[in-house]
Protein backbone atom coordinates (compact mmCIF):
# COMPACT_ATOMS: atom_id res chain seq x y z
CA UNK A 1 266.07 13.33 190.66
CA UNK A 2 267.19 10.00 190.07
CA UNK A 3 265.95 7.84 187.67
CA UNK A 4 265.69 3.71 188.90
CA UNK A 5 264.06 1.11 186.84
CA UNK A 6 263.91 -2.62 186.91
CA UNK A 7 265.17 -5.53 185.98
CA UNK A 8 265.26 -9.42 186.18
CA UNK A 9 267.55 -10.30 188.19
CA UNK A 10 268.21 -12.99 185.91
CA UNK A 11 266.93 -12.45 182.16
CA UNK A 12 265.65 -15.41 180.55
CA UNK A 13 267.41 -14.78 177.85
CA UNK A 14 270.61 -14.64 179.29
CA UNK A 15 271.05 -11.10 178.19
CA UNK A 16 270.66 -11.01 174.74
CA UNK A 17 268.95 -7.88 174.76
CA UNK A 18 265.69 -9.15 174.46
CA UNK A 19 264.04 -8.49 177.87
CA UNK A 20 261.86 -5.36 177.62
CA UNK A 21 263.92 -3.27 179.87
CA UNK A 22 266.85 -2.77 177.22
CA UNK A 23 264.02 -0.96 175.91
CA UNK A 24 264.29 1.86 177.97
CA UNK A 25 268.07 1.31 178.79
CA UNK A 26 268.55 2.24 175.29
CA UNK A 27 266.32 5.09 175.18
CA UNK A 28 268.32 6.44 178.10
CA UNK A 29 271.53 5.85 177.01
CA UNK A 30 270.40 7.99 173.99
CA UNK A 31 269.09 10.96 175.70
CA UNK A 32 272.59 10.93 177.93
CA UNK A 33 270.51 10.50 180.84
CA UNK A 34 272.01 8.64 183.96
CA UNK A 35 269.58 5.89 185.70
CA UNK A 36 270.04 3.14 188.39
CA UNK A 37 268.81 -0.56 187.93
CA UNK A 38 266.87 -2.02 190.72
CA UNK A 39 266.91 -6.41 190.23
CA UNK A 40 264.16 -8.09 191.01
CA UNK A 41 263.78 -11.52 191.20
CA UNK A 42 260.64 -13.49 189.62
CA UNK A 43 259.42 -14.50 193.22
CA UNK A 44 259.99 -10.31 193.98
CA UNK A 45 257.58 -9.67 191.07
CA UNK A 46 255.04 -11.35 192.15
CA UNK A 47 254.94 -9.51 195.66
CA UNK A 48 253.03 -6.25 197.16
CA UNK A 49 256.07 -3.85 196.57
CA UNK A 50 256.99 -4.43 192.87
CA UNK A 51 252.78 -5.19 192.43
CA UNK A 52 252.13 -1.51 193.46
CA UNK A 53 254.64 -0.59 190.91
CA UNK A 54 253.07 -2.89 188.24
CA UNK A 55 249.84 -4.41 188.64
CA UNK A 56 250.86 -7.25 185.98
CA UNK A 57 253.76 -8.24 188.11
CA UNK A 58 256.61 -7.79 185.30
CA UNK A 59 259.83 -5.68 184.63
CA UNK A 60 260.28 -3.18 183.84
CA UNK A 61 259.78 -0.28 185.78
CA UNK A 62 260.23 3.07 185.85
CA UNK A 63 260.82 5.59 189.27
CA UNK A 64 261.68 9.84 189.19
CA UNK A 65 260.28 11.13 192.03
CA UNK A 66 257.00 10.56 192.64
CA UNK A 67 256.48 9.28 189.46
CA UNK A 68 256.35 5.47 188.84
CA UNK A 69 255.63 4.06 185.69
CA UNK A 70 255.30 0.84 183.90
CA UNK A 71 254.98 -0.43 180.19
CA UNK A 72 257.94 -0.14 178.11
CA UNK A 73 255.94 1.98 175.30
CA UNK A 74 254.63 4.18 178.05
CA UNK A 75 258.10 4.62 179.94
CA UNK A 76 260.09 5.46 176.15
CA UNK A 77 257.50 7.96 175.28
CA UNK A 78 257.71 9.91 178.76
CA UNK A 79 261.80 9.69 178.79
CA UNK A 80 261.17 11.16 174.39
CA UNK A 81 258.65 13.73 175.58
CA UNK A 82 261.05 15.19 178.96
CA UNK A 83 264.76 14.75 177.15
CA UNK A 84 265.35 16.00 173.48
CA UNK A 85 267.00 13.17 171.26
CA UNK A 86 263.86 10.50 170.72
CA UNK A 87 261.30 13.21 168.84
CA UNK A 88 261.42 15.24 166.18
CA UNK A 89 261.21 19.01 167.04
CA UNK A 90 258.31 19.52 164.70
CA UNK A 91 254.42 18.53 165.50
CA UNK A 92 253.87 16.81 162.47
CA UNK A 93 256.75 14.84 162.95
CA UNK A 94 256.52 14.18 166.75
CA UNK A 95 253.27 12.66 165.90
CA UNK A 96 254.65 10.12 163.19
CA UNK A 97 257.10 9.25 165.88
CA UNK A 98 254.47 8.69 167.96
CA UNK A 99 252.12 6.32 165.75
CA UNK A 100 255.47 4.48 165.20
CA UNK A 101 255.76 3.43 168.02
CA UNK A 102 252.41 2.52 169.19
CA UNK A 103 252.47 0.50 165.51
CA UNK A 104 255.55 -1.52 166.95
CA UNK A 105 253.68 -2.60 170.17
CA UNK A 106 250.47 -2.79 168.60
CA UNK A 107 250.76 -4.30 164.88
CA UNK A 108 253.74 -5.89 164.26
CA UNK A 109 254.81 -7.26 168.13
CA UNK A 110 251.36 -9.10 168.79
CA UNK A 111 252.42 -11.72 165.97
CA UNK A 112 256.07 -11.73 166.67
CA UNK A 113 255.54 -12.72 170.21
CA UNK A 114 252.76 -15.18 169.55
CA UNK A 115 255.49 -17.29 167.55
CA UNK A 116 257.53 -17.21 170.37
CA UNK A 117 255.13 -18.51 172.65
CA UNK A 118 254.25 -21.37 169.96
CA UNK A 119 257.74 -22.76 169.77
CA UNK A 120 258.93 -22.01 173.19
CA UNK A 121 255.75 -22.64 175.20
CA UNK A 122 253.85 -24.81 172.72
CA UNK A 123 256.04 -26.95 171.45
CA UNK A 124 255.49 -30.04 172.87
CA UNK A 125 251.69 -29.75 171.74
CA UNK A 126 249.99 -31.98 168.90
CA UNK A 127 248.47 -28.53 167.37
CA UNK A 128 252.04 -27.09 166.90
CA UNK A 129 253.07 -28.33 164.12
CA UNK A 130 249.92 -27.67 162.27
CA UNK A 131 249.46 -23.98 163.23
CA UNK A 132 252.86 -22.82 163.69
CA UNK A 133 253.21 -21.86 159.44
CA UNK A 134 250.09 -19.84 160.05
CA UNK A 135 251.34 -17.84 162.71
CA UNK A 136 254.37 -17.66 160.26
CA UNK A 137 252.99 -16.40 157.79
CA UNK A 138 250.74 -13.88 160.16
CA UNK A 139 254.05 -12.52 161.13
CA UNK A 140 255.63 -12.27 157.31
CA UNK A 141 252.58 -10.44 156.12
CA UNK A 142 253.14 -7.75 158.92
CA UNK A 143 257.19 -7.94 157.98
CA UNK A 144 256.06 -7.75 154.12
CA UNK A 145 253.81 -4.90 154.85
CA UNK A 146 256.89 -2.96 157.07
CA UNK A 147 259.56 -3.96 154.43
CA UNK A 148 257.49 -1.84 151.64
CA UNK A 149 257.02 1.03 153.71
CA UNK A 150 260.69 1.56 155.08
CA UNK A 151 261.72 0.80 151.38
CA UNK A 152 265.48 2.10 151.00
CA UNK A 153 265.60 4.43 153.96
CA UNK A 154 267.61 4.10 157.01
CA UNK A 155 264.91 5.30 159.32
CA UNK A 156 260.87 5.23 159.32
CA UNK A 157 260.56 8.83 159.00
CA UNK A 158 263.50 10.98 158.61
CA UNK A 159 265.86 10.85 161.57
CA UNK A 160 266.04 8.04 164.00
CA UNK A 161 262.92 8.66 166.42
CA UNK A 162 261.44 6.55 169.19
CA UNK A 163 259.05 4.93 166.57
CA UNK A 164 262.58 3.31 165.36
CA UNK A 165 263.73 2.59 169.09
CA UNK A 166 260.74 0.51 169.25
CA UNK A 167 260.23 -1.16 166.34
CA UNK A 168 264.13 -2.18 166.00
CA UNK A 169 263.62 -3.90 170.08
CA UNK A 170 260.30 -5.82 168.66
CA UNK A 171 261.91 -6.98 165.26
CA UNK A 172 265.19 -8.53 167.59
CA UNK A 173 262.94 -11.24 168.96
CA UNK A 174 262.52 -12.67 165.14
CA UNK A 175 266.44 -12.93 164.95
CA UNK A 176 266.60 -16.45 166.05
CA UNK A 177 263.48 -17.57 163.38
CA UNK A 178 265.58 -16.65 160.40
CA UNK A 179 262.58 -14.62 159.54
CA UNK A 180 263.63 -11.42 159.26
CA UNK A 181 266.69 -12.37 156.78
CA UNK A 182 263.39 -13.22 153.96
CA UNK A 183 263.41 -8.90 154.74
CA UNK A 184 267.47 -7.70 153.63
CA UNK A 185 266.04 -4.12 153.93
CA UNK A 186 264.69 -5.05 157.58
CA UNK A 187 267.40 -7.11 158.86
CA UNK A 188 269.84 -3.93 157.64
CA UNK A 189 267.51 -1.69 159.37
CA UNK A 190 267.57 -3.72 163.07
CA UNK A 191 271.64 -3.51 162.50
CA UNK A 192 271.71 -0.05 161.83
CA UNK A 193 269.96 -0.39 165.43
CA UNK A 194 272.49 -2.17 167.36
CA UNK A 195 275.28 -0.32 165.76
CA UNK A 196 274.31 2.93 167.40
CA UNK A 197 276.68 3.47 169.87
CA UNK A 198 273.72 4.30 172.89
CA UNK A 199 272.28 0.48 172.21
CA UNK A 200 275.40 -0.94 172.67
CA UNK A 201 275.91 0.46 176.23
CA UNK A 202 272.17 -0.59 177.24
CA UNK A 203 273.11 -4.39 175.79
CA UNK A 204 276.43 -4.61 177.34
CA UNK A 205 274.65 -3.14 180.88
CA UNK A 206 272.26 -5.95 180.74
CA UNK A 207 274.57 -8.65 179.60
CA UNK A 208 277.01 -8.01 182.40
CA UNK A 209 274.20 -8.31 184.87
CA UNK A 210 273.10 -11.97 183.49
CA UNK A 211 277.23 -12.68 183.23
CA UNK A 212 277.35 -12.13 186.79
CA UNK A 213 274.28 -13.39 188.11
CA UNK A 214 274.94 -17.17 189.75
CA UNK A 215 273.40 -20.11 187.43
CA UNK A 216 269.98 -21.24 187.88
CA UNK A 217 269.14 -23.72 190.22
């Protein structure tokens, strides 16, 4: 059956590899298993078709079958659990994989992305100035706490997993906040991420979408 997911037709970033379905692109690519991309456009995401796929009107997407999913955390676990590559072979270490994951989604990307919104949304506001060091410092207390933990390992637990799929996509969006260089251990550990060969096809897939896409407006 063939795999399809979704994808802005246009990425807001321009394809830097930070819209959430490099996500799963990547953990395709490193299962070896073919998919097709489906763009949808931001006035498409909004509509009946793409809402009965995802009730919150976003990308991406994921179709087999009969199966239709949606939630990036959600769509990498299901493509770990059904192609070998993503989990480790044992329970006990399945599971850490696991709680890696849902820690990337759950305790370090809730900061992250409310430091995006601040200086990309909020910027123009009179509070921003005032609260934007304590999101900053919200977000290097979670980076502080992840730094100790990896230590001097390449990996969170053993061999590349899922859990570092995840948690190397969320830590990308700090690139441009200098952030994550306060972390050399973390900012080693994201380019140990982008050097593997499978995220390199899923960012050059999604670049050469936005590189051919017609500018805005």
């Amino acid at each position: 059956m063939t795999i399809t997911i979704t994808a802005f037709e246009r990425s807001p970033d321009g394809g830097k590899g930070l819209a959430r379905d490099t996500r799963v692109r990547w953990a395709l690519e490193e299962v070896g298993q073919p998919y097709e991309v489906r763009l949808v456009s931001f006035q498409a995401m909004k509509e009946p078709a793409h809402l009965a796929l995802h009730p919150f009107g976003q990308i991406p997407t994921y179709e087999e079958g009969d199966l239709a999913l949606f939630e990036t955390g959600a769509i990498v676990f299901h493509i770990a659990e059904r192609h070998a590559g993503l989990l480790p072979r044992d329970a006990n270490g399945r599971a850490r994989a696991v709680a890696w994951m849902f820690a990337a989604v759950n305790s370090v990307e809730p900061a992250i992305l409310e430091l995006v919104t601040a200086k990309i949304l909020e910027g123009d506001k009179p509070w921003t100035k005032d609260r934007l060091p304590l999101i900053e410092d919200r977000v290097r207390n979670r980076l502080g706490q992840l730094s100790r933990r990896l230590g001097d390992a390449d990996w969170l637990d053993g061999d590349f997993s899922a859990g570092d799929l995840m948690m190397v996509s969320v830590l990308l969006r700090l690139r441009s906040s200098g952030l994550l260089d306060e972390y050399p251990n973390l900012a080693a550990y994201v380019a140990r991420g982008e050097a593997r060969p499978a995220y390199k096809r899923a960012f050059a897939a999604q670049l050469a979408i936005n590189a051919a896409a017609p500018p805005a407006g």
